[in-house]
PDB file of N, CA and C in Angstrom:
ATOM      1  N   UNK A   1     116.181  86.578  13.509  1.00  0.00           N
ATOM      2  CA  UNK A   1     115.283  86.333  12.404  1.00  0.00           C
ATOM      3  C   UNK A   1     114.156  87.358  12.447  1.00  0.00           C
ATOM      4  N   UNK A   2     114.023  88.026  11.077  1.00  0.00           N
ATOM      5  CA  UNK A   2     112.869  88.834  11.857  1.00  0.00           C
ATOM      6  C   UNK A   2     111.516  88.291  11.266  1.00  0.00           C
ATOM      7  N   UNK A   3     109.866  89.160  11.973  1.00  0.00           N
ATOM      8  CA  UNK A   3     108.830  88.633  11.814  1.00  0.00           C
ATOM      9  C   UNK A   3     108.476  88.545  11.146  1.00  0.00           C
ATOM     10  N   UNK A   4     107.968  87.214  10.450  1.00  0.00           N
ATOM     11  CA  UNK A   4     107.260  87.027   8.885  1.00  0.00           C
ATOM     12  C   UNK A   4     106.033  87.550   8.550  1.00  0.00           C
ATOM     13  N   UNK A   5     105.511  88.114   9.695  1.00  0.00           N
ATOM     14  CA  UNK A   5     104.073  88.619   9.548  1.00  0.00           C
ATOM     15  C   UNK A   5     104.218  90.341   9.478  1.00  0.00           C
ATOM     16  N   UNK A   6     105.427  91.073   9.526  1.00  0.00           N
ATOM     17  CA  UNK A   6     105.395  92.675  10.195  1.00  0.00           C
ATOM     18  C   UNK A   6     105.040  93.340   8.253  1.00  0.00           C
ATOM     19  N   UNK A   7     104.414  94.623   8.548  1.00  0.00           N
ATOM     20  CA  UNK A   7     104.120  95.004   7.069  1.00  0.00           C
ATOM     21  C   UNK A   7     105.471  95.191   6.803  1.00  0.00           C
ATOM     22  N   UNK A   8     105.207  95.282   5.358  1.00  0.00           N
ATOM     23  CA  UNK A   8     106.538  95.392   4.265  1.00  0.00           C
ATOM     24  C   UNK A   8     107.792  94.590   4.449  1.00  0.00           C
ATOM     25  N   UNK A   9     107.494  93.239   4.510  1.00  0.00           N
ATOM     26  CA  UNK A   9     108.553  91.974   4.595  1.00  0.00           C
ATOM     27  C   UNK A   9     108.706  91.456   3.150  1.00  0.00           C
ATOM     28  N   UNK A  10     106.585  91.416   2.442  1.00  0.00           N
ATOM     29  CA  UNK A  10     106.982  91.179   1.393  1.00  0.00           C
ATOM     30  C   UNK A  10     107.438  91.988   0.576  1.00  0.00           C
ATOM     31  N   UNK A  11     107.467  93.381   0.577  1.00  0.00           N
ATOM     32  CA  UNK A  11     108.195  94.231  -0.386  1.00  0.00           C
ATOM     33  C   UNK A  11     109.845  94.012  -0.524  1.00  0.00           C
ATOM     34  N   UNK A  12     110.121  93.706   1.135  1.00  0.00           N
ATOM     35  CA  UNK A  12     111.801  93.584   1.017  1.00  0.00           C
ATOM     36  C   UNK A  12     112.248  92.192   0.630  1.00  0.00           C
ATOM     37  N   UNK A  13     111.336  90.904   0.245  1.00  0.00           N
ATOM     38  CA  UNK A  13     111.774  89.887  -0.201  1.00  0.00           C
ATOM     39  C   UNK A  13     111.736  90.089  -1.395  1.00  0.00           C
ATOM     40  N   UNK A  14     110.467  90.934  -2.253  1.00  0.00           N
ATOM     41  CA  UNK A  14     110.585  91.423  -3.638  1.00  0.00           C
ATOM     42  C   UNK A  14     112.138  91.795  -3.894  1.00  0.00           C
ATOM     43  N   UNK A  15     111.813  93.097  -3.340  1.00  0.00           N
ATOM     44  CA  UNK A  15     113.389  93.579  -3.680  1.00  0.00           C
ATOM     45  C   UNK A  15     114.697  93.024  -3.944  1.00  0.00           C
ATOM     46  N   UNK A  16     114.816  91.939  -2.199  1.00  0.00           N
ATOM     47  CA  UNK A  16     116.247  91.328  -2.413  1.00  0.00           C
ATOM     48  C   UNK A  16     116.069  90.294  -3.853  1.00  0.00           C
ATOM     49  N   UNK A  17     114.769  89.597  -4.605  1.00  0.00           N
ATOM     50  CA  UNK A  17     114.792  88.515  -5.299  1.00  0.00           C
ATOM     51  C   UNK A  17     115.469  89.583  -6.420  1.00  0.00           C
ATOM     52  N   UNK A  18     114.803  90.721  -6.751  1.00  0.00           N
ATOM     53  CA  UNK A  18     115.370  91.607  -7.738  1.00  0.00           C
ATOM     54  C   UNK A  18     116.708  91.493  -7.602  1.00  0.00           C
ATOM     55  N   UNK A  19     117.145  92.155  -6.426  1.00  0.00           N
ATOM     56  CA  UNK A  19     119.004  91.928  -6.256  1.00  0.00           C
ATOM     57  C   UNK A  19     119.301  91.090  -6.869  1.00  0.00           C
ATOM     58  N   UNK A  20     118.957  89.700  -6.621  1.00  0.00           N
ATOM     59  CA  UNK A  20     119.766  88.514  -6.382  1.00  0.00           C
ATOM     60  C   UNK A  20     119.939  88.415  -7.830  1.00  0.00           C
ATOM     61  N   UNK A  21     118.687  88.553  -8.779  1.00  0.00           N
ATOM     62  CA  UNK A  21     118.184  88.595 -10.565  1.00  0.00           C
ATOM     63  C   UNK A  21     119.691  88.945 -10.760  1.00  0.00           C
ATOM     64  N   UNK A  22     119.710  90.319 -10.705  1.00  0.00           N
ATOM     65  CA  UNK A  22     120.406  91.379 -11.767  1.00  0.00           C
ATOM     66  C   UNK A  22     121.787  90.798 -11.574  1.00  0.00           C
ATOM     67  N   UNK A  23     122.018  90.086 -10.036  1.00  0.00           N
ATOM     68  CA  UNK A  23     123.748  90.123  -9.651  1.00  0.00           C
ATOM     69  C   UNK A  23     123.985  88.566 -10.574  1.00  0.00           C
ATOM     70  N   UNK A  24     122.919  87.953 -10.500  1.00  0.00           N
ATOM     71  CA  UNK A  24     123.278  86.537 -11.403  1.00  0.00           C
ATOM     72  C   UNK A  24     123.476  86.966 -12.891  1.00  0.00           C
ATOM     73  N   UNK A  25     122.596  87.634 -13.268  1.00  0.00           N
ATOM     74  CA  UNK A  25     122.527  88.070 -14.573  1.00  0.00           C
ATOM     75  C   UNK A  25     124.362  88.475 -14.953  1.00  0.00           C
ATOM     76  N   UNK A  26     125.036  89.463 -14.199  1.00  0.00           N
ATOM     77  CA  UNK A  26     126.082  89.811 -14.025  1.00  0.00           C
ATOM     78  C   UNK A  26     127.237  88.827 -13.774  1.00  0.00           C
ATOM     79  N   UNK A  27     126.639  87.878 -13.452  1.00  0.00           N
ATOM     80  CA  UNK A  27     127.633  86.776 -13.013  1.00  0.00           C
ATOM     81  C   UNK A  27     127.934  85.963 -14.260  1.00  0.00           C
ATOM     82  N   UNK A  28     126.541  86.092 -14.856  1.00  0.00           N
ATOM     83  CA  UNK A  28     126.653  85.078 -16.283  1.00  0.00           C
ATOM     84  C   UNK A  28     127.318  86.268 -17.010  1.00  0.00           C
ATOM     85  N   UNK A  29     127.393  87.012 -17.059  1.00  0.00           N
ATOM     86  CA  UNK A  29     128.028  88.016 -18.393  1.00  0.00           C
ATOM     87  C   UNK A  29     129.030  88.151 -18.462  1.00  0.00           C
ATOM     88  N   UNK A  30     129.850  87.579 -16.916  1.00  0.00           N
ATOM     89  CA  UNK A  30     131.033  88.369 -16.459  1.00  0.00           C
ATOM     90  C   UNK A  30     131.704  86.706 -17.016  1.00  0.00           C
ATOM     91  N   UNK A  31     130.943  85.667 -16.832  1.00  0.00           N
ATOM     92  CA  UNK A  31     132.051  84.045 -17.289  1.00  0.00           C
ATOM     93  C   UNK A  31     131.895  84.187 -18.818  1.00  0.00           C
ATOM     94  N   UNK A  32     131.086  85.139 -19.347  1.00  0.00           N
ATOM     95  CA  UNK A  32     131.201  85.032 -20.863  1.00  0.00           C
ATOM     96  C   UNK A  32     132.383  86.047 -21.686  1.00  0.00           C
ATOM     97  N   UNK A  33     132.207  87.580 -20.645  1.00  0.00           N
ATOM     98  CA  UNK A  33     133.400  88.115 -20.764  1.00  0.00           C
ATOM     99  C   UNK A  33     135.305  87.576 -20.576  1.00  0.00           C
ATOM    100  N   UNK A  34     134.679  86.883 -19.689  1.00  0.00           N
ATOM    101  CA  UNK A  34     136.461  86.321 -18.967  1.00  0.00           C
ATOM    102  C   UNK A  34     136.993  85.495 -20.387  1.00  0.00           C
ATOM    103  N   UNK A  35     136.068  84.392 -21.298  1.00  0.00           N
ATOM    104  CA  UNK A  35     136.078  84.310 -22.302  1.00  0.00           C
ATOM    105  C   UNK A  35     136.767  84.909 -23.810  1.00  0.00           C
ATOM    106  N   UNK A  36     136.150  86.068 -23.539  1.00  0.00           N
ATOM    107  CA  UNK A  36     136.358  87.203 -24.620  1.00  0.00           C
ATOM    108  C   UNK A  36     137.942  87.529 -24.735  1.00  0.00           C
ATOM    109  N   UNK A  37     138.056  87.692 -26.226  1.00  0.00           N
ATOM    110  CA  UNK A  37     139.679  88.469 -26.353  1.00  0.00           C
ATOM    111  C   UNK A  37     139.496  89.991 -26.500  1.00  0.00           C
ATOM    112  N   UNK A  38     140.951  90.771 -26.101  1.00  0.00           N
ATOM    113  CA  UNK A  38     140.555  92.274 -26.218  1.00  0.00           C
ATOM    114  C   UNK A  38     139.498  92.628 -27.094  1.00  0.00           C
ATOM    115  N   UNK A  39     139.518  92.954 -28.607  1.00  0.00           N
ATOM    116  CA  UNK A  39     138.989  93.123 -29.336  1.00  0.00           C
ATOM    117  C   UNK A  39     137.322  93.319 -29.277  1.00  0.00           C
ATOM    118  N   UNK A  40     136.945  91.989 -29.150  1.00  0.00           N
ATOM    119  CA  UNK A  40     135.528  91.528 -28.192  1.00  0.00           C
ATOM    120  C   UNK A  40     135.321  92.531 -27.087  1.00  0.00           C
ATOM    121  N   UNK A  41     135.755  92.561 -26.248  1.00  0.00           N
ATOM    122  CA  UNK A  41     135.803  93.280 -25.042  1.00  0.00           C
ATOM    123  C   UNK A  41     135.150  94.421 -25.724  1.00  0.00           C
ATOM    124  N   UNK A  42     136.243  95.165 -26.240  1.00  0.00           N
ATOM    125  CA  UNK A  42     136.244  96.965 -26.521  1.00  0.00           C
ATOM    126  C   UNK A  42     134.500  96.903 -27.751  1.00  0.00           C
ATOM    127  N   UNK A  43     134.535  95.934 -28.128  1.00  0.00           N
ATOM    128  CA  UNK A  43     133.683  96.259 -29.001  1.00  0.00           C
ATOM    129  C   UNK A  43     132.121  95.551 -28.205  1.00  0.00           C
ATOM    130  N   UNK A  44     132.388  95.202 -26.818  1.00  0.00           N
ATOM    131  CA  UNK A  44     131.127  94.822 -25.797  1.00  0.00           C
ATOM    132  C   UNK A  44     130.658  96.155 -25.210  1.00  0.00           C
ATOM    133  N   UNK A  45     132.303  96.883 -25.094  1.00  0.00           N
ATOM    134  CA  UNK A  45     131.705  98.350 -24.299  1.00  0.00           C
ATOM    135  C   UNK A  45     131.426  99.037 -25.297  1.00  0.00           C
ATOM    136  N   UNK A  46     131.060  98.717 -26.503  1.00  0.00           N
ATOM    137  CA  UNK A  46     131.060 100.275 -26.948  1.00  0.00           C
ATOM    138  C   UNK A  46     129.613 100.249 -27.051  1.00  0.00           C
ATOM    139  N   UNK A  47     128.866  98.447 -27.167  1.00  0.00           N
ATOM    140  CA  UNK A  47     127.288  98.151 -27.339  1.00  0.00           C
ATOM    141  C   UNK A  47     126.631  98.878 -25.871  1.00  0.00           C
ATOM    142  N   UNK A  48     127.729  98.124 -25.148  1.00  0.00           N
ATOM    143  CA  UNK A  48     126.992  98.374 -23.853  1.00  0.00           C
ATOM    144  C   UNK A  48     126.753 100.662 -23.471  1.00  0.00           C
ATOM    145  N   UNK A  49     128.182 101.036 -23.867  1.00  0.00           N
ATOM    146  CA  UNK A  49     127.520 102.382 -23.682  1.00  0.00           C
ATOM    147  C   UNK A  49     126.614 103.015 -24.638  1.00  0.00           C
ATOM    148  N   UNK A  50     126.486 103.018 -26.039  1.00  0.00           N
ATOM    149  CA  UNK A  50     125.754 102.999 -26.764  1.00  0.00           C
ATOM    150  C   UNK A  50     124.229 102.863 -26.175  1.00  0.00           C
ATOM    151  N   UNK A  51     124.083 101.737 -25.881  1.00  0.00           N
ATOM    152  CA  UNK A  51     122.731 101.218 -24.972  1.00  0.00           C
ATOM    153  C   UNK A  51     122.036 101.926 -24.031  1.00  0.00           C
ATOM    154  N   UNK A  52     123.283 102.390 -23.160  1.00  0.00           N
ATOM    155  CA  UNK A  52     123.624 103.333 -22.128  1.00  0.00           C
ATOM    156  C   UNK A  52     122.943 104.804 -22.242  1.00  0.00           C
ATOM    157  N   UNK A  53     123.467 105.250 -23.280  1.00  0.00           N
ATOM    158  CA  UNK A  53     123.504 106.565 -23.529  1.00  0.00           C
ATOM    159  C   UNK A  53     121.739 106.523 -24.417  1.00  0.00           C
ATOM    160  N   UNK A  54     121.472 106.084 -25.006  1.00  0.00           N
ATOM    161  CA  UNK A  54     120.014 105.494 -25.671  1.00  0.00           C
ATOM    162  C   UNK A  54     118.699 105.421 -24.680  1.00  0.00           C
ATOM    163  N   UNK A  55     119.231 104.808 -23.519  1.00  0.00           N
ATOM    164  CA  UNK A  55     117.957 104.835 -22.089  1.00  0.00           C
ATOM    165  C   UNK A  55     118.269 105.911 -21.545  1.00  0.00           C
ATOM    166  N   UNK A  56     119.472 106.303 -21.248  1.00  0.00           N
ATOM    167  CA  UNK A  56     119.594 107.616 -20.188  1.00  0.00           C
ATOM    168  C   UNK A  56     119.540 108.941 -20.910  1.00  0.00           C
ATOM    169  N   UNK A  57     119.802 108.912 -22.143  1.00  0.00           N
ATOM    170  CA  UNK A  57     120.100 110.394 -22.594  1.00  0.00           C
ATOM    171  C   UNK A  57     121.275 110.254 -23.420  1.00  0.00           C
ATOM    172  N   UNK A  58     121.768 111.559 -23.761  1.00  0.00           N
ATOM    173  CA  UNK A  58     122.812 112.003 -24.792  1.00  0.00           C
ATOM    174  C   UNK A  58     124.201 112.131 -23.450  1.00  0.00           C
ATOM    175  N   UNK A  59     125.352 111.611 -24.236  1.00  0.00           N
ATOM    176  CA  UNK A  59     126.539 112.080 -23.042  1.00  0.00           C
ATOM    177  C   UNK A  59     126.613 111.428 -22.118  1.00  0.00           C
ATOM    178  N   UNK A  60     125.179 110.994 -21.251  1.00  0.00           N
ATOM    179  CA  UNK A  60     125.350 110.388 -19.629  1.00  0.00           C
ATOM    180  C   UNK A  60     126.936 109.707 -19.678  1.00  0.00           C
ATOM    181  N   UNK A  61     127.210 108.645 -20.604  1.00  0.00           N
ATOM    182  CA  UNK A  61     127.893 107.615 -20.410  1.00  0.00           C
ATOM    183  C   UNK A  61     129.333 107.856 -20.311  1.00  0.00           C
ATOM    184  N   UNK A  62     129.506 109.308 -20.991  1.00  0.00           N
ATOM    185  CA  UNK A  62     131.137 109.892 -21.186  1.00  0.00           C
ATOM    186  C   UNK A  62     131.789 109.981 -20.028  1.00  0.00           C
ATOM    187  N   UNK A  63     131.260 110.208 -18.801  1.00  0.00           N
ATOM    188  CA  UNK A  63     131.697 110.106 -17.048  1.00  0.00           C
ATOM    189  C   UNK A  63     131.568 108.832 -16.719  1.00  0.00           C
ATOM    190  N   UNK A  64     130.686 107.973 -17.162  1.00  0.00           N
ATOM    191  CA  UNK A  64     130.659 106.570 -16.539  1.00  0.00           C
ATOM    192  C   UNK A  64     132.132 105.947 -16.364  1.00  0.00           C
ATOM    193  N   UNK A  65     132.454 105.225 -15.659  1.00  0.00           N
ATOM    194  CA  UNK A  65     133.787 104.550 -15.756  1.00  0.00           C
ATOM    195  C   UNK A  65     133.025 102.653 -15.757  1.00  0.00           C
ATOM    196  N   UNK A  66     133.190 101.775 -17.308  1.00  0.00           N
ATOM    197  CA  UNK A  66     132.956 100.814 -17.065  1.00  0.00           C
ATOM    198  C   UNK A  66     133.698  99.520 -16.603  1.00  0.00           C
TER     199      UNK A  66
END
């Protein structure tokens, strides 16, 4: 177990709570996908790279593999 008092314990409990956020977040998207028929699907990735390509830049997303 390590010490609850050593610096930067609370930064790494920040962090992992972040982890834990994003992977639930993912968990719910993924029982709504399993849901989905093809169609749905292809037309989830195209929001999702769209989205993608909008925060990161022009292109980023054409190498992505989703």
């Amino acid at each position: 177990m390590t010490d609850q008092t050593r610096w930067g314990i609370d930064q790494v409990q920040v962090k992992n709570k972040a982890v834990k956020h994003r992977n639930d977040l993912i968990d719910k998207a993924m029982e709504i996908v399993v849901r989905m028929d093809g169609p749905g699907i292809t037309d989830l990735m195209i929001k999702i790279e769209a989205e993608y390509e909008q925060k990161y830049g022009d292109n980023k997303a054409d190498g992505v593999i989703l």
